[in-house]
Protein backbone atom coordinates (compact mmCIF):
# COMPACT_ATOMS: atom_id res chain seq x y z
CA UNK A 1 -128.98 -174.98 -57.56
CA UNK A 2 -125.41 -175.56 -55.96
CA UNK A 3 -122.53 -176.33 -58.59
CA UNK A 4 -121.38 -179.77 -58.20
CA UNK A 5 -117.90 -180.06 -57.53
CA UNK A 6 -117.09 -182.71 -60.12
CA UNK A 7 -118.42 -183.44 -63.51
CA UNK A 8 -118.50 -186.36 -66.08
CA UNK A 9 -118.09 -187.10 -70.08
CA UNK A 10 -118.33 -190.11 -72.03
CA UNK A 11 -116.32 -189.67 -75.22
CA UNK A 12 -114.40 -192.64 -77.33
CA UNK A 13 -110.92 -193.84 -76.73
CA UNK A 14 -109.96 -191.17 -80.14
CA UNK A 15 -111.78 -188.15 -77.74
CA UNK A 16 -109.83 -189.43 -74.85
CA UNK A 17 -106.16 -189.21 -76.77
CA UNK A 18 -107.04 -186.27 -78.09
CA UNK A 19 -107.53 -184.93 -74.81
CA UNK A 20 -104.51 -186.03 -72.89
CA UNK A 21 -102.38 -185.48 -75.57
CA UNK A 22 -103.75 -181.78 -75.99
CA UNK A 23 -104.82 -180.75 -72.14
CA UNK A 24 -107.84 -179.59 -74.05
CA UNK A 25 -111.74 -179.60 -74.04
CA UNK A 26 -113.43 -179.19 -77.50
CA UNK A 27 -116.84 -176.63 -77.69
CA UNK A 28 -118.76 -177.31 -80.59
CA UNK A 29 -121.05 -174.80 -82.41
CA UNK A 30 -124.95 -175.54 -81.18
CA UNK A 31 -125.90 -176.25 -84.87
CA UNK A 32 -123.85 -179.45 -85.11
CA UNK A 33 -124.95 -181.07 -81.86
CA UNK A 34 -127.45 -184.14 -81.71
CA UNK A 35 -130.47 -182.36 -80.62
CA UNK A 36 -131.32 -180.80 -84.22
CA UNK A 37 -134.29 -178.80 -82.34
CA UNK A 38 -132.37 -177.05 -79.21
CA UNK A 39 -131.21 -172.74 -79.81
CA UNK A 40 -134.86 -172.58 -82.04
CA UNK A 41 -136.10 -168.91 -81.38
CA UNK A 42 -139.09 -167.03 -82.77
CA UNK A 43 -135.86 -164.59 -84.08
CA UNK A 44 -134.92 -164.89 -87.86
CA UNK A 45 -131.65 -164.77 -86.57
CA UNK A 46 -130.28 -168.48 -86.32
CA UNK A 47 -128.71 -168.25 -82.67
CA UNK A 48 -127.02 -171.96 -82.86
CA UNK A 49 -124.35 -170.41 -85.42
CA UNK A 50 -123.34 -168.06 -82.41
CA UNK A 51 -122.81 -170.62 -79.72
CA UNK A 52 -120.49 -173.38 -78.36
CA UNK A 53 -120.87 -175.81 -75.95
CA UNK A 54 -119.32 -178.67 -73.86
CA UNK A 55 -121.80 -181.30 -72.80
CA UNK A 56 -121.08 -182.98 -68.99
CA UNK A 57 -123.11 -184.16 -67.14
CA UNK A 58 -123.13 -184.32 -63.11
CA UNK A 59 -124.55 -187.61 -61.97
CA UNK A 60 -121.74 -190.10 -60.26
CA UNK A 61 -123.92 -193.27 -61.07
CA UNK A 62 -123.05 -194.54 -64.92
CA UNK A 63 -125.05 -193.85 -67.24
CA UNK A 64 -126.19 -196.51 -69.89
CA UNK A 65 -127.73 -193.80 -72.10
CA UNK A 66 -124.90 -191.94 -72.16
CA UNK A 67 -122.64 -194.88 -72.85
CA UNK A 68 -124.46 -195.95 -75.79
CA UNK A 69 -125.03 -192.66 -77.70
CA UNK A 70 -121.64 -191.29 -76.87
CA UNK A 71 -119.00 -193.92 -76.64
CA UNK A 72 -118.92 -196.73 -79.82
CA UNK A 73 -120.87 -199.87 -78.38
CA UNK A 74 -119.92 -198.40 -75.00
CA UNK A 75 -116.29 -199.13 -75.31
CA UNK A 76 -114.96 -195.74 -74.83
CA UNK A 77 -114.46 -194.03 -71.59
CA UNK A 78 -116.05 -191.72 -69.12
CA UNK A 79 -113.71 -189.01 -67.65
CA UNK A 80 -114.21 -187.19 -64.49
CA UNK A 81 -113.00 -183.40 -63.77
CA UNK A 82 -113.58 -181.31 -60.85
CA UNK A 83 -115.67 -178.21 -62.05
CA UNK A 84 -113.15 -175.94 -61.94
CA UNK A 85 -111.47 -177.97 -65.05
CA UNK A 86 -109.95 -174.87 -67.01
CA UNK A 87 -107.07 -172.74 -66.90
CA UNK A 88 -106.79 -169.09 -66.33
CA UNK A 89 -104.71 -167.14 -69.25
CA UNK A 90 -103.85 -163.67 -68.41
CA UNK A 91 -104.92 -160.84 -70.69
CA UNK A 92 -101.97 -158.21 -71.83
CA UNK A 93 -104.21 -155.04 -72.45
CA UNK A 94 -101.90 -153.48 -74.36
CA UNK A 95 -103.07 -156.40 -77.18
CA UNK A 96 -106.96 -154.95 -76.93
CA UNK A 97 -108.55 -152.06 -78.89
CA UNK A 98 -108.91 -149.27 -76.35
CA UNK A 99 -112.64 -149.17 -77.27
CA UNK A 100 -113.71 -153.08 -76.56
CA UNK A 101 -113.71 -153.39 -72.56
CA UNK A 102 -113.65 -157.57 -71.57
CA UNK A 103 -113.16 -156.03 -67.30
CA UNK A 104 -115.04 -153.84 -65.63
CA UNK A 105 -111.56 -151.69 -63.75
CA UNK A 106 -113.53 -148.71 -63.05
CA UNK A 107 -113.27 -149.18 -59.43
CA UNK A 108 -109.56 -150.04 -59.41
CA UNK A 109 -107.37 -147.26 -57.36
CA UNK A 110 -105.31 -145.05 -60.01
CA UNK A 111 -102.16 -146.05 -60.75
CA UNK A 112 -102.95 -149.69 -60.25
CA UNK A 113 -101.50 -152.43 -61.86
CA UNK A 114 -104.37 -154.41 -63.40
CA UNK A 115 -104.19 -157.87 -64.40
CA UNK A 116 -107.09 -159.48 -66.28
CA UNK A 117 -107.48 -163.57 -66.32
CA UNK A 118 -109.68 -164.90 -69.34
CA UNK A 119 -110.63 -168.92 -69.76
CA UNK A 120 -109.31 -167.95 -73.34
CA UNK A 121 -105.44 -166.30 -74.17
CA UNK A 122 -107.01 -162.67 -76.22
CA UNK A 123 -105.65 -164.40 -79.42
CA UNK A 124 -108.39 -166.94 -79.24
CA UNK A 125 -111.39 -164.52 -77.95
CA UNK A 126 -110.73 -162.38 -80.53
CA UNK A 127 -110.91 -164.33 -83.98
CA UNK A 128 -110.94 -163.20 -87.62
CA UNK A 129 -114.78 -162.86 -87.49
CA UNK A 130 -115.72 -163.31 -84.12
CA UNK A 131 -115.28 -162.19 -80.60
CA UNK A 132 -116.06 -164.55 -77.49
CA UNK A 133 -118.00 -162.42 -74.82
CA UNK A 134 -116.83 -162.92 -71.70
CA UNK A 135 -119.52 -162.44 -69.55
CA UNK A 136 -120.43 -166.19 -70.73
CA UNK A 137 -117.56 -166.85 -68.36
CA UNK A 138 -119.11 -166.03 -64.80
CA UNK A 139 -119.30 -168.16 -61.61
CA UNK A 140 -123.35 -168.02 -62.29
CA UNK A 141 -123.55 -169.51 -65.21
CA UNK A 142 -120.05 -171.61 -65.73
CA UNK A 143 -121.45 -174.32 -66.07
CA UNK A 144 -125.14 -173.48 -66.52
CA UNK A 145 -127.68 -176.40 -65.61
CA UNK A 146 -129.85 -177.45 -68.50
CA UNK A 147 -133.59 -177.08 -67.96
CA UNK A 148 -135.69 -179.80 -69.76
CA UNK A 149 -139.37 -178.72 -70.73
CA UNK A 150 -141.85 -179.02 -73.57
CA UNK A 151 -142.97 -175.66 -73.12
CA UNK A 152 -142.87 -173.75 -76.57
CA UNK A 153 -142.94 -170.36 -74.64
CA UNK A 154 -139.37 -171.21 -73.39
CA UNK A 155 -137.83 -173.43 -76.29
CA UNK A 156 -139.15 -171.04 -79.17
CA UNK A 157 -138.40 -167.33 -77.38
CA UNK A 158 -138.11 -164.11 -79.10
CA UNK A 159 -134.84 -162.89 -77.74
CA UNK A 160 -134.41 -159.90 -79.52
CA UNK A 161 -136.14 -156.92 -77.77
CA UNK A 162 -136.74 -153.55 -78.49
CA UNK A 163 -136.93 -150.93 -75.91
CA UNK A 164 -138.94 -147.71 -77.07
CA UNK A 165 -137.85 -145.56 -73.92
CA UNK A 166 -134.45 -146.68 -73.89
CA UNK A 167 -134.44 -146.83 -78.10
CA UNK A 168 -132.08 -149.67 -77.59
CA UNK A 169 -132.15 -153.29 -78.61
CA UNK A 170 -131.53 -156.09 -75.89
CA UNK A 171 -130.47 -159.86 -76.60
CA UNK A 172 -131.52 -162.20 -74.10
CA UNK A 173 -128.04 -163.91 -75.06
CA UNK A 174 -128.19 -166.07 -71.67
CA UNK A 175 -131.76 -167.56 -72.25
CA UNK A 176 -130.15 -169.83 -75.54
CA UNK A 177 -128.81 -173.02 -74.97
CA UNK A 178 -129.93 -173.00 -71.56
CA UNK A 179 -133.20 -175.47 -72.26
CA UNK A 180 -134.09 -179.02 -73.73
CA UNK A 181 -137.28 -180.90 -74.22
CA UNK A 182 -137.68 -183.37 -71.73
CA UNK A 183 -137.37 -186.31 -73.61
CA UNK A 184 -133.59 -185.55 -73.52
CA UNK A 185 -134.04 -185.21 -69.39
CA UNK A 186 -131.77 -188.73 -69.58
CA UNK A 187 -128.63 -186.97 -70.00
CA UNK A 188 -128.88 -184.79 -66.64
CA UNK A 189 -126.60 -182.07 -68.26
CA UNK A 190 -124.59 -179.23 -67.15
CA UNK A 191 -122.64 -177.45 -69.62
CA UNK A 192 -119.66 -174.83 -70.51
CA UNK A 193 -121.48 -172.32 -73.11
CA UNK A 194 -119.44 -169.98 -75.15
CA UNK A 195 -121.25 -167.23 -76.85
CA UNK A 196 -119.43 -164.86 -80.19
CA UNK A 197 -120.62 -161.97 -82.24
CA UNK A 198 -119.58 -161.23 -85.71
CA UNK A 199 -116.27 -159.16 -85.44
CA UNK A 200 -113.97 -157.11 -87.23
CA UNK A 201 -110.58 -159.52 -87.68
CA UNK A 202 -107.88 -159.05 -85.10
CA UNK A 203 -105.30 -158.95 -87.84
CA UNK A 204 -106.19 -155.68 -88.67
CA UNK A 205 -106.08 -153.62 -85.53
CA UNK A 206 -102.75 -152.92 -86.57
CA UNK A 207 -103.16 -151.95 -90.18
CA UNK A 208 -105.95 -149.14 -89.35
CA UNK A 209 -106.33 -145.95 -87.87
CA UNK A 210 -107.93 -146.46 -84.32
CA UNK A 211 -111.02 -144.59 -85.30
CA UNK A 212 -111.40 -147.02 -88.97
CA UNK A 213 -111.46 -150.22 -86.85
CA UNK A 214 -113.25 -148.82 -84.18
CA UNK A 215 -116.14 -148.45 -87.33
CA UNK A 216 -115.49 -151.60 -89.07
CA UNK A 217 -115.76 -153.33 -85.45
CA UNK A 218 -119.19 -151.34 -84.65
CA UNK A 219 -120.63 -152.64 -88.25
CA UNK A 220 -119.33 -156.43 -87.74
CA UNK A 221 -120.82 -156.56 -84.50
CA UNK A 222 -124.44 -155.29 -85.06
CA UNK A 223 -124.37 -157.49 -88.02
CA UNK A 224 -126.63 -160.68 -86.92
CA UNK A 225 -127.48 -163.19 -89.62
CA UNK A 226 -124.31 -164.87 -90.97
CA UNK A 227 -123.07 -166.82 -87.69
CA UNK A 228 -119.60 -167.32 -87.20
CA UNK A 229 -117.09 -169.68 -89.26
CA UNK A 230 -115.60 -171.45 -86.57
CA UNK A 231 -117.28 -175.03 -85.83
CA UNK A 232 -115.24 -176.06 -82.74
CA UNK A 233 -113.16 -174.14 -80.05
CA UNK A 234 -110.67 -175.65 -77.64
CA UNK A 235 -109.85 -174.73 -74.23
CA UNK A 236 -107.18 -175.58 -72.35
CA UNK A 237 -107.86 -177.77 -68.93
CA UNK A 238 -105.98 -176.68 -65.50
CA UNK A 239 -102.87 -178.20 -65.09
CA UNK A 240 -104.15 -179.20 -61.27
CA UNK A 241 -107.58 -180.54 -62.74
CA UNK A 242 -105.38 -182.65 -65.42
CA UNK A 243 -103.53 -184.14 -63.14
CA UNK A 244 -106.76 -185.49 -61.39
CA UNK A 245 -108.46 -186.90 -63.98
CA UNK A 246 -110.18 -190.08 -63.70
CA UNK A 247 -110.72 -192.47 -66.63
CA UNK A 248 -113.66 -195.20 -66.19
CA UNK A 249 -113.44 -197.61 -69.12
CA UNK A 250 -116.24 -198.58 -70.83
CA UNK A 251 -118.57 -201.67 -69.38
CA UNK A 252 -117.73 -203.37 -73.22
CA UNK A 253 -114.32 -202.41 -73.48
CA UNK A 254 -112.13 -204.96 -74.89
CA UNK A 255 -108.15 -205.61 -73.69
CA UNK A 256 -106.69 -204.34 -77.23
CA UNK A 257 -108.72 -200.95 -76.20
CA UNK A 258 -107.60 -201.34 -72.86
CA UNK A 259 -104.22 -201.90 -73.36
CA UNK A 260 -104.71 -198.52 -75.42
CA UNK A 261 -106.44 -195.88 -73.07
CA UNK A 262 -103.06 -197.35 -70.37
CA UNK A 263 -100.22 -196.71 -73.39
CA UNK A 264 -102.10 -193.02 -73.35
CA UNK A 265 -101.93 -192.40 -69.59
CA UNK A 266 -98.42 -193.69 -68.88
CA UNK A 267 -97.65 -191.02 -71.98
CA UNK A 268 -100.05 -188.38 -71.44
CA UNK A 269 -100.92 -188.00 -67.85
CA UNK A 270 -99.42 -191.06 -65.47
CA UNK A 271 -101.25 -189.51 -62.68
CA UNK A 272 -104.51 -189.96 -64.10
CA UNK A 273 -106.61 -192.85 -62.09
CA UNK A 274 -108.33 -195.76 -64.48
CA UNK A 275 -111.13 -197.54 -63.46
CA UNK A 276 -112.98 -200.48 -64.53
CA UNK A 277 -117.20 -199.82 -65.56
CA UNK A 278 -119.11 -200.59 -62.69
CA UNK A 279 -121.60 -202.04 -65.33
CA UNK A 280 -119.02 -204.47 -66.49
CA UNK A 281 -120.11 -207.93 -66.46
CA UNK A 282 -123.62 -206.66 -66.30
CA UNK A 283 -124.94 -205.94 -70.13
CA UNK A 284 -124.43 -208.12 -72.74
């Protein structure tokens, strides 16, 4: 399936300021979403405390679903962003262990001056007990299509597997938080996934011998179990997508609200476009 080239997300007027006055999209751990059922596996690991994810959706028509379960009595707003909504930070590699590789630069010529881009600065991939993999971050599977089915085979996996040839263990890391049941087919979602291990804090790279938290980094991330403190990340939105964004107010919106979500452009982002509902007039 093609990428679309724009995507939408209802949110309430207190999403929407946060927002503009941030330039930032919040991920929020797959444990704390509404769907108390999605990330199950057949693992005892509990693979929702290891993933984030921000919910769009790519259907132009309005939604009155998605109005009423994510915008209070559907007088918030929907936003649309072209796809490519975030921004590019370049990576210093001087700042990165030797031993943890985010780029594959084997083929670059010798001698050449490498620069690495990340959808995260390193300070934010690399937490106190987590590190964000990267290869979450690929043109494949940013965003990633949800597939809605009631088969059990593919909402209840095993993901952890064990190769006796190979004596090495595989995590099908890219096969969570990729389906839904189909009763939640409404919401026609694509989503931005961000996926962590447990990891040794960044804070002491400097306070160790190479070798020490090259162990201490080896034991934190073959530990599986625990999950990862952090509940929400943030990402920062393109400065060219930001300045595109269109606001659609919600079909119940009332003036005071109104008069709101305009005081927050004109401050924000004045060249943001706002919109009336095109189901305004029509529910009661």
């Amino acid at each position: 399936m093609s990428t679309p080239d724009f995507l939408y997300h209802y949110t309430s007027i207190d999403g929407l300021a946060h927002i503009l006055k941030t330039r930032q999209i919040r991920f929020s751990r797959l444990d704390l979403l509404d769907d108390v059922s999605e990330g199950q596996s057949r693992d005892e690991v509990d693979w929702r405390k290891y993933y984030f994810v921000s919910c769009w959706t790519a259907n132009e028509e309005e939604s009155i679903p998605l109005w009423n379960m994510y915008t209070p009595e559907m007088k918030g707003v929907r936003l649309k962003l072209p796809t490519q909504l975030f921004k590019l930070h370049e990576i210093n590699l001087s700042d990165i262990p030797e031993f943890i590789q985010i780029a594959d630069t084997t083929q670059a010529p010798k001698g050449a001056n490498i620069r690495v881009f990340s959808y995260m600065p390193y300070e934010v991939l690399h937490g106190e007990d987590y590190f964000v993999m990267p290869n979450f971050f690929n043109d494949e599977n940013w965003p990633l299509k949800v597939e809605y089915t009631n088969d059990e085979a593919l909402l209840n996996q095993d993901l952890i597997e064990y190769n006796d040839h190979l004596q090495m263990t595989h995590i099908k890391s890219f096969e969570i938080a990729k389906y839904k049941k189909k009763v939640w087919s409404f919401q026609d979602e694509w989503r931005f996934r961000i996926f962590c291990f447990n990891a040794a804090p960044r804070s002491l790279k400097d306070e160790m011998t190479e070798n020490d938290y090259y162990n201490l980094m080896v034991k934190e991330l073959s530990t599986l179990g625990k999950g990862v403190s952090q509940e929400h990340f943030s990402m920062d939105i393109d400065d060219k997508a930001f300045s595109s964004i269109e606001i659609s107010l919600g079909p119940k919106l009332e003036l005071a609200q109104e008069i709101i979500v305009d005081a927050l452009v004109k401050v924000y982002c004045p060249t943001a476009v706002v919109k009336q509902s095109a189901l305004s007039g029509h529910i009661r």
